[in-house]
C-alpha atoms as a PDB file:
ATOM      1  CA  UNK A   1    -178.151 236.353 -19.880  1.00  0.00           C
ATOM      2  CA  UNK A   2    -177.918 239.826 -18.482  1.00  0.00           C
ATOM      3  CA  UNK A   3    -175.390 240.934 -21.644  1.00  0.00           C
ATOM      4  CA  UNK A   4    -177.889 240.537 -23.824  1.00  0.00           C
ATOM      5  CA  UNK A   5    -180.483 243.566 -21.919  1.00  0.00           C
ATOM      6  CA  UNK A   6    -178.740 245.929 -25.010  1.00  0.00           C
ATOM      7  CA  UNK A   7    -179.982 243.983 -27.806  1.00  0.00           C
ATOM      8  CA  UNK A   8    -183.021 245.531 -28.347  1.00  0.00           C
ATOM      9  CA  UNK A   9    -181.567 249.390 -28.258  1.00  0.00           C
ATOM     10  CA  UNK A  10    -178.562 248.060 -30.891  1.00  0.00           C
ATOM     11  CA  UNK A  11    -181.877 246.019 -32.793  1.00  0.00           C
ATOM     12  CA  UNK A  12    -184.379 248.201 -33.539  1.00  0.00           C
ATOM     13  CA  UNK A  13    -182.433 251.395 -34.799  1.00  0.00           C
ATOM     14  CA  UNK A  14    -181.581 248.540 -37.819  1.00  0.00           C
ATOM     15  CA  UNK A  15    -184.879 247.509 -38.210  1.00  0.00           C
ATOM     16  CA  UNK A  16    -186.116 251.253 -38.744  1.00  0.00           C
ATOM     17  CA  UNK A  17    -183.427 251.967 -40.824  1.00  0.00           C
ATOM     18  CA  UNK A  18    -184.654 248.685 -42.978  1.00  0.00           C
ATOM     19  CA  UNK A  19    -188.300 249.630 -42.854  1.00  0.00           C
ATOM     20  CA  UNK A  20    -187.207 252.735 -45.739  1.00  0.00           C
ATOM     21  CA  UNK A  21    -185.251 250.190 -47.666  1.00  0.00           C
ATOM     22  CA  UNK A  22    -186.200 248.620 -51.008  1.00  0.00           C
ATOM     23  CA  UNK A  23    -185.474 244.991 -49.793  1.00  0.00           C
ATOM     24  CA  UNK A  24    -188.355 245.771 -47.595  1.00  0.00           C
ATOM     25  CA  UNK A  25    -191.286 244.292 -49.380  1.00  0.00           C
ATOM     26  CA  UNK A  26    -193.996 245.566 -46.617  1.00  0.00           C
ATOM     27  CA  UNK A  27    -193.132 247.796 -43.676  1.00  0.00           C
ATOM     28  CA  UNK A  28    -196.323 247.036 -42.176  1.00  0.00           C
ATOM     29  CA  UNK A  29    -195.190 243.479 -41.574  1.00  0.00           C
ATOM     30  CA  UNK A  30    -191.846 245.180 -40.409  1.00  0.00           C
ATOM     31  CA  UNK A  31    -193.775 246.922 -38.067  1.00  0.00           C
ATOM     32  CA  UNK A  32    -195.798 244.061 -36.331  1.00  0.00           C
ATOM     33  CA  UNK A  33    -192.988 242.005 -36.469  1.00  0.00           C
ATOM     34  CA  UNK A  34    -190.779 244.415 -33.919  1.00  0.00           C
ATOM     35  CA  UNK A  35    -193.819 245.701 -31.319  1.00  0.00           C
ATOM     36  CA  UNK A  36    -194.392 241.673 -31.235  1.00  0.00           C
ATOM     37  CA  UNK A  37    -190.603 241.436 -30.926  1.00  0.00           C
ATOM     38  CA  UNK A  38    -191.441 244.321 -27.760  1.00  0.00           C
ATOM     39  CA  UNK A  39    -193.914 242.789 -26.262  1.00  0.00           C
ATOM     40  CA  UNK A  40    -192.592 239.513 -25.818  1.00  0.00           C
ATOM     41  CA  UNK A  41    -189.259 241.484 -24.417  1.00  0.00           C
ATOM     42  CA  UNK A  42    -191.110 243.165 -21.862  1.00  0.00           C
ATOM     43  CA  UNK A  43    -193.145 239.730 -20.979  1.00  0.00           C
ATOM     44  CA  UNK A  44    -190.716 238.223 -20.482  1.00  0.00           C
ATOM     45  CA  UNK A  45    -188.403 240.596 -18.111  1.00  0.00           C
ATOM     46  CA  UNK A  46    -191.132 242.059 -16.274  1.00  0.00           C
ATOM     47  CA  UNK A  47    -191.188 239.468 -13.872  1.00  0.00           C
ATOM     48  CA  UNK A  48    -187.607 240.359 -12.994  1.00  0.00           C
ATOM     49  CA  UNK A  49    -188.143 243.519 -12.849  1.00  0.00           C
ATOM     50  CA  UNK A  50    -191.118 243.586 -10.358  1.00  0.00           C
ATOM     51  CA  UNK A  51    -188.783 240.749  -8.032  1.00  0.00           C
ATOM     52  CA  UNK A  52    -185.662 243.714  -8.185  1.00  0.00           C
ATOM     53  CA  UNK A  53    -188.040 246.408  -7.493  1.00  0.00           C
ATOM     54  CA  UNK A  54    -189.072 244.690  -4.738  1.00  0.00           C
ATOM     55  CA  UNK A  55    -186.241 243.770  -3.183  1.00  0.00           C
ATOM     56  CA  UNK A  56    -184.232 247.327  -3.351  1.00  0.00           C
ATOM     57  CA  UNK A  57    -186.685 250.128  -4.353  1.00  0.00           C
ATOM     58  CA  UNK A  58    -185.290 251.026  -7.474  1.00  0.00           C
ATOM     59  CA  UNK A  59    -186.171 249.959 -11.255  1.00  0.00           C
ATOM     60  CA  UNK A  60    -182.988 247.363 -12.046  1.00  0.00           C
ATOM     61  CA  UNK A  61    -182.952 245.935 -15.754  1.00  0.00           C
ATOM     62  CA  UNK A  62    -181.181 242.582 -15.084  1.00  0.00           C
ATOM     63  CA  UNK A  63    -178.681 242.201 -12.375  1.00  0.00           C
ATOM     64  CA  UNK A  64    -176.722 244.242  -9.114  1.00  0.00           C
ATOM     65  CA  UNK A  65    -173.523 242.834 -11.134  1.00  0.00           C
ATOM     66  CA  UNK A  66    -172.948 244.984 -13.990  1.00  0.00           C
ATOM     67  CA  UNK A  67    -171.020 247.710 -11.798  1.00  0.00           C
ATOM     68  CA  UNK A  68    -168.537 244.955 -10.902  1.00  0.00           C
ATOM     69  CA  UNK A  69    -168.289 243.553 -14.292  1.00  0.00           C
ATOM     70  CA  UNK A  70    -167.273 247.256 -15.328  1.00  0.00           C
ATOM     71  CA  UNK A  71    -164.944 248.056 -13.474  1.00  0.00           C
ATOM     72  CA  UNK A  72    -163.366 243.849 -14.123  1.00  0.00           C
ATOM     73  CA  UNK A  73    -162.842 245.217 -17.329  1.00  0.00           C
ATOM     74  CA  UNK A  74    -161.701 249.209 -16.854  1.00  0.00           C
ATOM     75  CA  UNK A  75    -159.704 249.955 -14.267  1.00  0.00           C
ATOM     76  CA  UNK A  76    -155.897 250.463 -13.499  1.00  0.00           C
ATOM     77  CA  UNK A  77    -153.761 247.419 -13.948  1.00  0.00           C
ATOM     78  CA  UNK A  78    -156.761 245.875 -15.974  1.00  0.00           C
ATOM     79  CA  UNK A  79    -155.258 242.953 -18.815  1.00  0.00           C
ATOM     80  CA  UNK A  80    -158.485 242.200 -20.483  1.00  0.00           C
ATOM     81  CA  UNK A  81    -159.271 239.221 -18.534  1.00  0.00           C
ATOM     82  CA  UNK A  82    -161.534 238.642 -15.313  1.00  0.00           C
ATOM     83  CA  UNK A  83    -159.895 239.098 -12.255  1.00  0.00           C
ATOM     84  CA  UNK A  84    -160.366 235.862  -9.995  1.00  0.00           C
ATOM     85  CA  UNK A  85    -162.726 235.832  -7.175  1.00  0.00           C
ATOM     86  CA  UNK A  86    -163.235 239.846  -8.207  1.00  0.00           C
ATOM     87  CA  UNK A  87    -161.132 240.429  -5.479  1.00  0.00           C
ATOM     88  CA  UNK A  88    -161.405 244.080  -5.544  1.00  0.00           C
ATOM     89  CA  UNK A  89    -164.814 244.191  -4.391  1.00  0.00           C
ATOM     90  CA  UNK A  90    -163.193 243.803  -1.229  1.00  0.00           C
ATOM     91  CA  UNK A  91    -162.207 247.241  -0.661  1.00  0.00           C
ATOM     92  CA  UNK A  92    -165.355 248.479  -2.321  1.00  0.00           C
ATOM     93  CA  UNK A  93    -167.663 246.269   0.020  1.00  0.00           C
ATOM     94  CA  UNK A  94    -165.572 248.061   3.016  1.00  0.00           C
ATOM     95  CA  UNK A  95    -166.185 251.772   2.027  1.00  0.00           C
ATOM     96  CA  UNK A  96    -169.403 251.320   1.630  1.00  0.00           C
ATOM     97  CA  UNK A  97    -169.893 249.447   4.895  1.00  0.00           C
ATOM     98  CA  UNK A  98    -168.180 252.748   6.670  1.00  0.00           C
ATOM     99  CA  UNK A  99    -170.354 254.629   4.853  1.00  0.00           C
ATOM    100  CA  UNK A 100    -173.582 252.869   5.860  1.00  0.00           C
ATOM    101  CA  UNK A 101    -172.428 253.170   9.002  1.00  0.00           C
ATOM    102  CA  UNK A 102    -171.806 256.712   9.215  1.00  0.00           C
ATOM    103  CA  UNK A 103    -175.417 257.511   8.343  1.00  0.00           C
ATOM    104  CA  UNK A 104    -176.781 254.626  10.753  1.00  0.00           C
ATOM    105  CA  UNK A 105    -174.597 257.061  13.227  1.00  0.00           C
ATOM    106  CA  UNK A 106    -176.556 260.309  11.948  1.00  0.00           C
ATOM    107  CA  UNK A 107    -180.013 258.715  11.816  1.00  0.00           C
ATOM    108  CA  UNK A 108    -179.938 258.963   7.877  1.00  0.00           C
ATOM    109  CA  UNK A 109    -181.979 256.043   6.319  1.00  0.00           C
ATOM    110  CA  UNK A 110    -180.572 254.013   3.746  1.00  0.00           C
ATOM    111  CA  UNK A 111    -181.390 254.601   0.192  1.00  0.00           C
ATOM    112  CA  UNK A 112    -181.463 250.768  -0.647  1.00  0.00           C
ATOM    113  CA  UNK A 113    -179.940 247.990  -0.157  1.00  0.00           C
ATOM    114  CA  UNK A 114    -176.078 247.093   0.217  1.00  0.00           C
ATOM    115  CA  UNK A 115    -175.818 245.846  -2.776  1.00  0.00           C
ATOM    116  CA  UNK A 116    -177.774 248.960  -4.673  1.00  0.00           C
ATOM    117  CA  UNK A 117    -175.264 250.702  -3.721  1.00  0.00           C
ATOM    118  CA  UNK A 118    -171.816 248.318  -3.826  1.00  0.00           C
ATOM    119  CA  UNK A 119    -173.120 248.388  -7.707  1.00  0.00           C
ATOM    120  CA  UNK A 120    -173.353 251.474  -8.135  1.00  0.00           C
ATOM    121  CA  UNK A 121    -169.726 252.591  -6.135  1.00  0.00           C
ATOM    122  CA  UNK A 122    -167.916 250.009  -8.526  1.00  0.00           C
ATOM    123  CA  UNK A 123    -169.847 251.595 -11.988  1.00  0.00           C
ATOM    124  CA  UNK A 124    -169.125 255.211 -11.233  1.00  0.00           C
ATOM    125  CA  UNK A 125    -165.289 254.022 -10.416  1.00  0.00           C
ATOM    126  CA  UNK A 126    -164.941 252.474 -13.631  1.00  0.00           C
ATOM    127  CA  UNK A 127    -166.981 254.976 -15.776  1.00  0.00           C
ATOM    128  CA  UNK A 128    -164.532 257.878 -14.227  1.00  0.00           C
ATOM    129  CA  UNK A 129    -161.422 255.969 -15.059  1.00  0.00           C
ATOM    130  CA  UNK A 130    -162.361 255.289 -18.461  1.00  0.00           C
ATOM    131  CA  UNK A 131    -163.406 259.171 -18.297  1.00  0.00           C
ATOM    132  CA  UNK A 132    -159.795 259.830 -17.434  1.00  0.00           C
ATOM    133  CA  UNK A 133    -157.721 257.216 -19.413  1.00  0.00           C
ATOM    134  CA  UNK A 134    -159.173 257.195 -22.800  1.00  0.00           C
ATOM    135  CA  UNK A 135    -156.131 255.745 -24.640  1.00  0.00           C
ATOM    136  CA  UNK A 136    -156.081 252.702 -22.253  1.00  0.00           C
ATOM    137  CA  UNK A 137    -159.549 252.019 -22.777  1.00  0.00           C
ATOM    138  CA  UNK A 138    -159.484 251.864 -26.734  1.00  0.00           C
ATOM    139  CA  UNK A 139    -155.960 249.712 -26.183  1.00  0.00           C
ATOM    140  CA  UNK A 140    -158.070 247.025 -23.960  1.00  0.00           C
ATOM    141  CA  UNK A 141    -160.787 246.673 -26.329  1.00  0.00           C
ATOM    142  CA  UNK A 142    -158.138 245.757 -28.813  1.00  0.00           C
ATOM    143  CA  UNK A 143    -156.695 243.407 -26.162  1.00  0.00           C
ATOM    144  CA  UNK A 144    -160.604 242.016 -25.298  1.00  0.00           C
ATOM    145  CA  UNK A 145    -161.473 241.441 -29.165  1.00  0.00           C
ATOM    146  CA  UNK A 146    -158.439 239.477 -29.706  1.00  0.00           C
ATOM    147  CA  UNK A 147    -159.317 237.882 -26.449  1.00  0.00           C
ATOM    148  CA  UNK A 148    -162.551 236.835 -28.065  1.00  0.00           C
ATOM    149  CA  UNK A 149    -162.248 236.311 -31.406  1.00  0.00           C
ATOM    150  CA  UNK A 150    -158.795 234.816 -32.053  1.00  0.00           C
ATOM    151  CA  UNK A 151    -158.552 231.291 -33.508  1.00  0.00           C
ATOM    152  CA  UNK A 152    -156.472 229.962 -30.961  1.00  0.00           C
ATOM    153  CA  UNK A 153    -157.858 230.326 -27.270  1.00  0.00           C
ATOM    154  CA  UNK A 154    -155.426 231.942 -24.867  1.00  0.00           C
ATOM    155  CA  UNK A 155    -157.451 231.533 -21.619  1.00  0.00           C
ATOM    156  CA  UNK A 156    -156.222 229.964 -18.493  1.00  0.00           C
ATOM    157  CA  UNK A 157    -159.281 227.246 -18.279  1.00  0.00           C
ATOM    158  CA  UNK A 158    -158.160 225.610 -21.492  1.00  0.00           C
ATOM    159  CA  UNK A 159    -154.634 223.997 -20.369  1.00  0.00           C
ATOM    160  CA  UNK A 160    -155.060 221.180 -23.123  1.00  0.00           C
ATOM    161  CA  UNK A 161    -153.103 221.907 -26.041  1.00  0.00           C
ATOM    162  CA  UNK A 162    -154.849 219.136 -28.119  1.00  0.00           C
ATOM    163  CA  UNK A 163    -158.184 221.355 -26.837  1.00  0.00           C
ATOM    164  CA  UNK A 164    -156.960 224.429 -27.658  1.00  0.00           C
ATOM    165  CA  UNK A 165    -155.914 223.464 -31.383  1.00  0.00           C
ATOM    166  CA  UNK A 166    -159.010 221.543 -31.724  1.00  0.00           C
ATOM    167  CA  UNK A 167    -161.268 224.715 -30.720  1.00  0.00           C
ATOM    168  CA  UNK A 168    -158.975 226.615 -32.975  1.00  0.00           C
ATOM    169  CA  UNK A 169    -159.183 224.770 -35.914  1.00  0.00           C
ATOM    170  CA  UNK A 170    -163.464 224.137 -35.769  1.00  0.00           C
ATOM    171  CA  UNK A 171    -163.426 228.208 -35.397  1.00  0.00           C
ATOM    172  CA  UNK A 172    -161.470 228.710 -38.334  1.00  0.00           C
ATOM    173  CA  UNK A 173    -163.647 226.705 -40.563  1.00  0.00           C
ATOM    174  CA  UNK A 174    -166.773 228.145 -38.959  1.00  0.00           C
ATOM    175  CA  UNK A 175    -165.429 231.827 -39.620  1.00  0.00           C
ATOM    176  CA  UNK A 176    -164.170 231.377 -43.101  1.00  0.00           C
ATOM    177  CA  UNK A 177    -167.127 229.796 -44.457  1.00  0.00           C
ATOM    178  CA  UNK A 178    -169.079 232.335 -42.830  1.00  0.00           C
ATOM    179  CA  UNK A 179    -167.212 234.969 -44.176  1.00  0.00           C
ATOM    180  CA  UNK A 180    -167.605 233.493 -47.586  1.00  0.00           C
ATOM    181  CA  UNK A 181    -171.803 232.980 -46.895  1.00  0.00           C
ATOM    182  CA  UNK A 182    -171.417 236.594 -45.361  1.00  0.00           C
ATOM    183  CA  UNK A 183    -169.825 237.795 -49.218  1.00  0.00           C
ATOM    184  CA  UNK A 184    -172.041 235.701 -51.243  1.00  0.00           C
ATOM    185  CA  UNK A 185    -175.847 236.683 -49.054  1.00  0.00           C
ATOM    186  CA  UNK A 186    -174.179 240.640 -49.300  1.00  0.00           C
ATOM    187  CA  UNK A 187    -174.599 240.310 -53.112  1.00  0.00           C
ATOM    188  CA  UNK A 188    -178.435 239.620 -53.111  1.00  0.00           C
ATOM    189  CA  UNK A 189    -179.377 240.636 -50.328  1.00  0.00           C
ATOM    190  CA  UNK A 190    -177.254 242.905 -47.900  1.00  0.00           C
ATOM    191  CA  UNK A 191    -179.723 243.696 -45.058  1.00  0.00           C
ATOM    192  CA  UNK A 192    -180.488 240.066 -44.574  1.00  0.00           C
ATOM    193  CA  UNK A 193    -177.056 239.486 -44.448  1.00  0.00           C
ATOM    194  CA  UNK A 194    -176.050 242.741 -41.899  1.00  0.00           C
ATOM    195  CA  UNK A 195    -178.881 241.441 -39.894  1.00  0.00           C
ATOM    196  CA  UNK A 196    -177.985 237.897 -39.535  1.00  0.00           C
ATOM    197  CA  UNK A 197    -174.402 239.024 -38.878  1.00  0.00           C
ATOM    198  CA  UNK A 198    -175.608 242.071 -36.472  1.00  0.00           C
ATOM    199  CA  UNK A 199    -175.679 239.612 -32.808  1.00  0.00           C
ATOM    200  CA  UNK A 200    -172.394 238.987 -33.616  1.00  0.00           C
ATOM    201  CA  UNK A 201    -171.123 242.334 -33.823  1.00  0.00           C
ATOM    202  CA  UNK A 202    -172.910 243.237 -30.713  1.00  0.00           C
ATOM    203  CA  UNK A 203    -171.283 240.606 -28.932  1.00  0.00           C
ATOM    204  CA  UNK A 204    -167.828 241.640 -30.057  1.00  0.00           C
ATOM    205  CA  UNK A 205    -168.638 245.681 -28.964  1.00  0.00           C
ATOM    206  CA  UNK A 206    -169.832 244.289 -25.300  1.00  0.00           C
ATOM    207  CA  UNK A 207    -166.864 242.512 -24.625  1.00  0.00           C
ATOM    208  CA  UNK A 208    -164.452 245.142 -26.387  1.00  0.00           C
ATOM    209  CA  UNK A 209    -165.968 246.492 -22.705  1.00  0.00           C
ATOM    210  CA  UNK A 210    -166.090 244.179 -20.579  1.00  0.00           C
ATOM    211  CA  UNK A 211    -163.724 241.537 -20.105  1.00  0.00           C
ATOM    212  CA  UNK A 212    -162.985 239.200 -23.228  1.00  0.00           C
ATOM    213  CA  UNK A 213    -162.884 235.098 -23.377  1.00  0.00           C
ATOM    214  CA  UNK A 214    -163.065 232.751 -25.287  1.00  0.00           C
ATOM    215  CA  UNK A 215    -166.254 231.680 -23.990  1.00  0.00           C
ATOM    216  CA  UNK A 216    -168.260 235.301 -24.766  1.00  0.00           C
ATOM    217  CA  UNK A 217    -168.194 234.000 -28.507  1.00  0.00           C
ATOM    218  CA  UNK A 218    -170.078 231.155 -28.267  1.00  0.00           C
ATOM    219  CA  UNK A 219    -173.684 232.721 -29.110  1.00  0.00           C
ATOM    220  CA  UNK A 220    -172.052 234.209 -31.864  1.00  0.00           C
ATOM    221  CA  UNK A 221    -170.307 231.214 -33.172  1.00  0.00           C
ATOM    222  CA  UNK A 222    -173.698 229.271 -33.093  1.00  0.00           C
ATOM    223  CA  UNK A 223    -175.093 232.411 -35.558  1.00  0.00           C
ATOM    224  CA  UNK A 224    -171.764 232.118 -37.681  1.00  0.00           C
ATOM    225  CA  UNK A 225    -172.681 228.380 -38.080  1.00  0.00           C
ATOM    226  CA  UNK A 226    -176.009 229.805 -40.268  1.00  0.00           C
ATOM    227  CA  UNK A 227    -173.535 232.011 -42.431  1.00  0.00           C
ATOM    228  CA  UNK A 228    -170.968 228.943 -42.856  1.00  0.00           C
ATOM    229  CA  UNK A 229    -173.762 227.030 -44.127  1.00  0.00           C
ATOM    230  CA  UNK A 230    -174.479 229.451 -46.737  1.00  0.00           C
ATOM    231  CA  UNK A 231    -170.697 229.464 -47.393  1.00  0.00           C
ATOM    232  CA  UNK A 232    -170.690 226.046 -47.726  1.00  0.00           C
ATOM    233  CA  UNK A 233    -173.785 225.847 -50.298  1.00  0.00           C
ATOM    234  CA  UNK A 234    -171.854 228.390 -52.660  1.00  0.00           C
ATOM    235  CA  UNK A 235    -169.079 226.297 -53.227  1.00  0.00           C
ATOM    236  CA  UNK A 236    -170.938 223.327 -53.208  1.00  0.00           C
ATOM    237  CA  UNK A 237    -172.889 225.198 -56.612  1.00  0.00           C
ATOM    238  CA  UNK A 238    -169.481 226.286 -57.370  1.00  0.00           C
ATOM    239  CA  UNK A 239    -168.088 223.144 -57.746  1.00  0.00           C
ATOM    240  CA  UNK A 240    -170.845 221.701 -60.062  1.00  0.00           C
ATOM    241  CA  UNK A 241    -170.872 224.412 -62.421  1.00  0.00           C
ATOM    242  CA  UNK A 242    -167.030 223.731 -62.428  1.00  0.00           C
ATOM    243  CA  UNK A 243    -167.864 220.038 -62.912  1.00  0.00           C
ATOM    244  CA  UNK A 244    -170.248 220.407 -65.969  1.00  0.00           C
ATOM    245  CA  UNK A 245    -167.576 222.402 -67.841  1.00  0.00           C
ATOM    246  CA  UNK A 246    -164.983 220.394 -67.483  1.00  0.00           C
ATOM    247  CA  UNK A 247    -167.163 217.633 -68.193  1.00  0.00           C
ATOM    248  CA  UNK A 248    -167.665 217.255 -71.653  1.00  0.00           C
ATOM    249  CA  UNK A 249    -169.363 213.754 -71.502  1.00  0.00           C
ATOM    250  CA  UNK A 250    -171.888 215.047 -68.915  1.00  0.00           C
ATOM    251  CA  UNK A 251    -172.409 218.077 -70.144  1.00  0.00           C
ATOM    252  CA  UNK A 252    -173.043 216.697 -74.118  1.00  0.00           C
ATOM    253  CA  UNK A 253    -175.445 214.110 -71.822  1.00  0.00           C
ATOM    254  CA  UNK A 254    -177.432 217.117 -70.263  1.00  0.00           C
ATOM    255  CA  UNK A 255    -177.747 218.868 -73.321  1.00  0.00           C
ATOM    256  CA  UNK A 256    -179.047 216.306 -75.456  1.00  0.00           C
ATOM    257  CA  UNK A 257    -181.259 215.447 -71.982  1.00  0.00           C
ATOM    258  CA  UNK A 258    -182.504 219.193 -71.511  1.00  0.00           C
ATOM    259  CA  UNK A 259    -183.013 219.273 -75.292  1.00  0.00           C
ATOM    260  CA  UNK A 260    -185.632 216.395 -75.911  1.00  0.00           C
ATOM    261  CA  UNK A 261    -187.351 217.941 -72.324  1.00  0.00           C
ATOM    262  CA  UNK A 262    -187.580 221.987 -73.481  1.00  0.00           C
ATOM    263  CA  UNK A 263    -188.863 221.039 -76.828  1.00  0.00           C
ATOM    264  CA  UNK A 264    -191.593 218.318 -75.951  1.00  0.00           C
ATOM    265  CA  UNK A 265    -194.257 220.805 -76.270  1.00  0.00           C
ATOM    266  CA  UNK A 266    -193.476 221.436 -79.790  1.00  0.00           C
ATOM    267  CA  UNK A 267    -196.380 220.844 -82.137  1.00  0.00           C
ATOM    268  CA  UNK A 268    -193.573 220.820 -84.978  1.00  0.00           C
ATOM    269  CA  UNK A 269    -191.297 218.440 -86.113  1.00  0.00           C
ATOM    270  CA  UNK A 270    -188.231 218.482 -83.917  1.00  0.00           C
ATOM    271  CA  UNK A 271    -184.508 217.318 -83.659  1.00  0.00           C
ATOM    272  CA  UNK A 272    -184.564 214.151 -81.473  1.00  0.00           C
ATOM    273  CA  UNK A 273    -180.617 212.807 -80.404  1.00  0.00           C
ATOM    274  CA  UNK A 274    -180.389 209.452 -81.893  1.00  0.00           C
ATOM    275  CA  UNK A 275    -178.741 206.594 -78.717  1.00  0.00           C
ATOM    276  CA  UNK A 276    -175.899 204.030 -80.002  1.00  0.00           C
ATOM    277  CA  UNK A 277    -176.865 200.879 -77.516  1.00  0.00           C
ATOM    278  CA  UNK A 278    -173.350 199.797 -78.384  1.00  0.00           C
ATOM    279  CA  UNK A 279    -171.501 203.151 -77.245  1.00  0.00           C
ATOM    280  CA  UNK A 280    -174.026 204.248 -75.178  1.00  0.00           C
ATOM    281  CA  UNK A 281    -173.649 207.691 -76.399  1.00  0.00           C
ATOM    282  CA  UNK A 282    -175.387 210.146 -77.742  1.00  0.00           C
ATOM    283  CA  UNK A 283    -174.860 210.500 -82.033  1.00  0.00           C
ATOM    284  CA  UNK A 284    -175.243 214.072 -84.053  1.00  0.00           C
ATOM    285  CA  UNK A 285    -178.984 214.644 -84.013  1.00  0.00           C
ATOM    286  CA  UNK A 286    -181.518 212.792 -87.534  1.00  0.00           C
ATOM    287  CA  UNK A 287    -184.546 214.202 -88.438  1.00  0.00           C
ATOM    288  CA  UNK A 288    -187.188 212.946 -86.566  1.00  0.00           C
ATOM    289  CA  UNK A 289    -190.985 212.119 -88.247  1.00  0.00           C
ATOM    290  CA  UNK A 290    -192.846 211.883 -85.230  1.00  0.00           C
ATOM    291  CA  UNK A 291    -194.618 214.842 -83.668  1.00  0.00           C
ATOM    292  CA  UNK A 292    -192.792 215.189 -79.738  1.00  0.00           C
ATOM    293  CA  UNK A 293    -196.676 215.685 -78.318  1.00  0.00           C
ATOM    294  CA  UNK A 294    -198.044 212.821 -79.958  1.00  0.00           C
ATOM    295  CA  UNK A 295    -195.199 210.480 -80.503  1.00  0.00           C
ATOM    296  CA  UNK A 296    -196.117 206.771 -80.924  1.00  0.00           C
ATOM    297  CA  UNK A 297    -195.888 204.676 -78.005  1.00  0.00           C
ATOM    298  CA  UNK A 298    -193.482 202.548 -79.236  1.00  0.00           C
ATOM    299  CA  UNK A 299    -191.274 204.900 -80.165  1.00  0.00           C
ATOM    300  CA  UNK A 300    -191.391 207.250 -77.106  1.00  0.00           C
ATOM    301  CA  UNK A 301    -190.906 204.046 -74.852  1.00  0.00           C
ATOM    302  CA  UNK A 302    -187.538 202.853 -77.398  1.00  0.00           C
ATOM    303  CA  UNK A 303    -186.424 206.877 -77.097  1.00  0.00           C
ATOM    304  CA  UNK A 304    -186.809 206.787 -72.890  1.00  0.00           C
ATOM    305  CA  UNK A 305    -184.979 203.665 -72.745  1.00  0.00           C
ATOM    306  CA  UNK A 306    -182.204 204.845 -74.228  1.00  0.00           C
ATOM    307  CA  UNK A 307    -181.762 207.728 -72.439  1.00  0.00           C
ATOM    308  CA  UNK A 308    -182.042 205.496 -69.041  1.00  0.00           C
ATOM    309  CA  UNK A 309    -179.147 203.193 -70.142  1.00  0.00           C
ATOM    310  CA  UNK A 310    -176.915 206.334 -70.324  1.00  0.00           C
ATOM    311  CA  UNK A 311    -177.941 207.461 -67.487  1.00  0.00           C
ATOM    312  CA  UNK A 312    -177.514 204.138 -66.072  1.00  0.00           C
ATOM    313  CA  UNK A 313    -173.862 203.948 -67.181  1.00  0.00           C
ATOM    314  CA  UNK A 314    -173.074 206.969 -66.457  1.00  0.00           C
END
């Protein structure tokens, strides 16, 4: 999509700020990494780029709409929402018509096309009138964010209530396991963490521009899946280190387990747990006269399937 012709100019000022950073094991790599990152950006675009040029004479990144996508979202009597149809282009589309005229009347040649220049009317409108109402612009990108972000949807396309709650409720969970994956990748490592987040708060400074929806947040909400999933794994490990604590069964079971497995190297006579087959349960540890590496077959076979049958019960 056209909104996302500013990632690479919000990108890459990161990635050079990373390339000085300790978590950066080899800037070289950095370095490859972002001209390939480049290259495949201009690749890609350049087609476009060649079929605007073509068309109107002049070098146009992505799209004639951007002027009228603007001014949708900064101009008097703007609410932070698309305006249906755009029906203000009306008015725009007729001054520039008398314009065109006017020079057709003075033998003036065009510069470029009609819409070249319907673009360009509606972007200098909208950059003056942010120019002049500064206060208004920094309350609608409060009004956009909210727009965008907010649990529950508040846009005119989703009349279900039973779809609105349902959207509300998957978002929440999304965004506060993220938020806890988010906390938890910070504490290791905080540039992987900025940069996994960093689409995401790209998205939510375009749209505190142009108008705000619910539906703007969806590549950001795929993204915030990645964090939740780190969220999730943290208090999944959470959990089972709260499990084995309050466990004393398992944990006395994983001790006595661990034990006979750290010291089976040990050339020197060692403390085996002795197995009840009644109780199945481990007993306070005998002397042992067998040496762990070389124990007898018999008795390593007797010692294994004990352990099994409390695993087994367990």
């Amino acid at each position: 999509r056209p909104s996302w012709g500013l990632w690479p100019a919000f990108a890459l000022p990161f990635l050079g700020l990373a390339s000085f950073s300790k978590e950066t094991p080899n800037r070289k790599i950095l370095l490859k990494n972002t001209l390939f990152f480049l290259t495949l950006f201009i690749l890609t675009l350049s087609p476009w780029w060649l079929r605007n040029y073509s068309i109107t004479g002049k070098f146009v990144p992505t799209t004639l709409q951007v002027g009228a996508s603007l001014y949708d979202g900064w101009h008097s009597g703007a609410s932070g929402s698309s305006d249906e149809n755009m029906g203000f282009s009306t008015d725009f589309l007729q001054q520039q018509l008398q314009e065109d005229a006017m020079l057709a009347s003075q033998g003036t040649p065009l510069e470029s096309t009609l819409e070249w220049h319907i673009d360009r009317r509606l972007r200098n409108a909208a950059l003056l009138w942010a120019i002049e109402n500064p206060s208004d612009v920094a309350k609608l990108g409060l009004v956009k964010f909210l727009k965008t972000w907010m649990p529950l949807p508040v846009a005119k396309e989703l009349g279900s209530q039973s779809v609105r709650w349902w959207e509300a409720t998957s978002y929440s969970l999304i965004l506060a396991l993220a938020t806890l994956g988010l906390i938890s990748l910070w504490k290791s490592q905080p540039l992987s963490a900025l940069w996994i987040a960093l689409p995401c708060l790209y998205l939510a400074t375009l749209h505190c521009i142009f108008i705000g929806s619910v539906r703007y947040r969806q590549p950001g909400v795929l993204i915030l899946c990645a964090l939740a999933g780190v969220g999730a794994a943290t208090i999944l490990v959470y959990l089972q280190k709260t499990l084995l604590k309050t466990s004393p069964k398992h944990h006395t079971l994983s001790n006595s387990i661990e034990f006979h497995t750290d010291r089976r190297h040990s050339n020197l006579f060692t403390d085996v747990p002795a197995i009840n087959p009644q109780s199945d349960t481990p007993t306070p540890t005998h002397r042992s006269w067998v040496r762990t590496p070389s124990m007898a077959p018999t008795a390593r076979r007797s010692h294994r399937y004990g352990i099994l049958r409390c695993l087994r019960s367990r």
